[in-house]
Protein backbone atom coordinates (compact mmCIF):
# COMPACT_ATOMS: atom_id res chain seq x y z
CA UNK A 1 26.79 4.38 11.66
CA UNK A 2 25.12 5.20 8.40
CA UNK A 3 21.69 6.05 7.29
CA UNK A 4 19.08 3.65 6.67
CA UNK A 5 18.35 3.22 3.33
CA UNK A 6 14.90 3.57 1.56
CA UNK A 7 13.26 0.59 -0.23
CA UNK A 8 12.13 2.67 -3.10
CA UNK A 9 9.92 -0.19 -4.50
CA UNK A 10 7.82 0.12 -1.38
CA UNK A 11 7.81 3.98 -0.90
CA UNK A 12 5.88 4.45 -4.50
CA UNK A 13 3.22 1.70 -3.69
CA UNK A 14 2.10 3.47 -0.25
CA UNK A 15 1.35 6.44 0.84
CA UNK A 16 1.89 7.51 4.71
CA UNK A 17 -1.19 9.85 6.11
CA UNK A 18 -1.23 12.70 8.28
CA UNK A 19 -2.27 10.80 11.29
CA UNK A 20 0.66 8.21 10.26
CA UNK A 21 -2.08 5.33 8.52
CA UNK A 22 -0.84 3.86 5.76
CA UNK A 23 -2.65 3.49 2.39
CA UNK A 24 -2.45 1.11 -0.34
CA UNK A 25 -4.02 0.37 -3.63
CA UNK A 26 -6.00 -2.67 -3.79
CA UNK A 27 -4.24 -5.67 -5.20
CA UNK A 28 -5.40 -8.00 -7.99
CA UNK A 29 -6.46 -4.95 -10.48
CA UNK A 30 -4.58 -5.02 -13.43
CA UNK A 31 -5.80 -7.17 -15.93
CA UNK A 32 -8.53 -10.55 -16.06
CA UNK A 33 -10.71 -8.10 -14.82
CA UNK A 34 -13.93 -8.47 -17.19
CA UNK A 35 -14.58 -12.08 -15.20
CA UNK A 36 -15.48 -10.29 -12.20
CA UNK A 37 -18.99 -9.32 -11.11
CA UNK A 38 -19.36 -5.32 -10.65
CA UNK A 39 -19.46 -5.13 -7.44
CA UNK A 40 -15.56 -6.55 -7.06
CA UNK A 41 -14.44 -4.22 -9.80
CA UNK A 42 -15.84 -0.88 -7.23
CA UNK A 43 -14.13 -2.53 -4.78
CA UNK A 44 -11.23 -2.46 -5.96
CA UNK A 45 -10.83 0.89 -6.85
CA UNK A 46 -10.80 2.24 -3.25
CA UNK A 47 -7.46 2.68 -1.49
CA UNK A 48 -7.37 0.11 1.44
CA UNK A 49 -5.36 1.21 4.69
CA UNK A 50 -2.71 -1.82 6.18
CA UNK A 51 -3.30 -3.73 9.07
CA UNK A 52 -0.67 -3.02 11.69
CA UNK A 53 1.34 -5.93 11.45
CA UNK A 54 2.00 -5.31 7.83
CA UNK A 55 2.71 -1.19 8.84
CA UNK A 56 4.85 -2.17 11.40
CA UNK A 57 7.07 -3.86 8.23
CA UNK A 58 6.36 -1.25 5.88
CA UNK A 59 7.62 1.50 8.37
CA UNK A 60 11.30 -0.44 8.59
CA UNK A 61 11.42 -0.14 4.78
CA UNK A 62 10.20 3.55 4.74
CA UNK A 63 12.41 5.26 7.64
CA UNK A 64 12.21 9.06 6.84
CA UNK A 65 8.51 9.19 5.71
């Protein structure tokens, strides 16, 4: 049996942690952004980790990580 091929367009849009959490930008951040209130716009510059349903997804995707 072969080897399990990477979804590339999901390996550049996380990044896997030491203690194997996953980390993602937050979405909805590149552009209609001047309608938001301040508060939203800090928001949404902090990485956000994935709940483990989504991980447990992301991980078939990203084998060798």
């Amino acid at each position: 049996m072969g080897k399990i091929k990477t979804i590339k367009a999901v390996a550049k849009r996380i990044k896997i942690t030491k203690t194997n959490k996953i980390i993602k930008k937050a979405a909805g951040q590149n552009h209609f952004n001047s309608r938001e209130t301040g508060k939203t716009t800090r928001q949404k510059r902090n990485h956000n980790t994935v709940g483990q349903a989504t991980a447990q997804n992301i991980n078939k995707f990203v084998p060798y990580n």
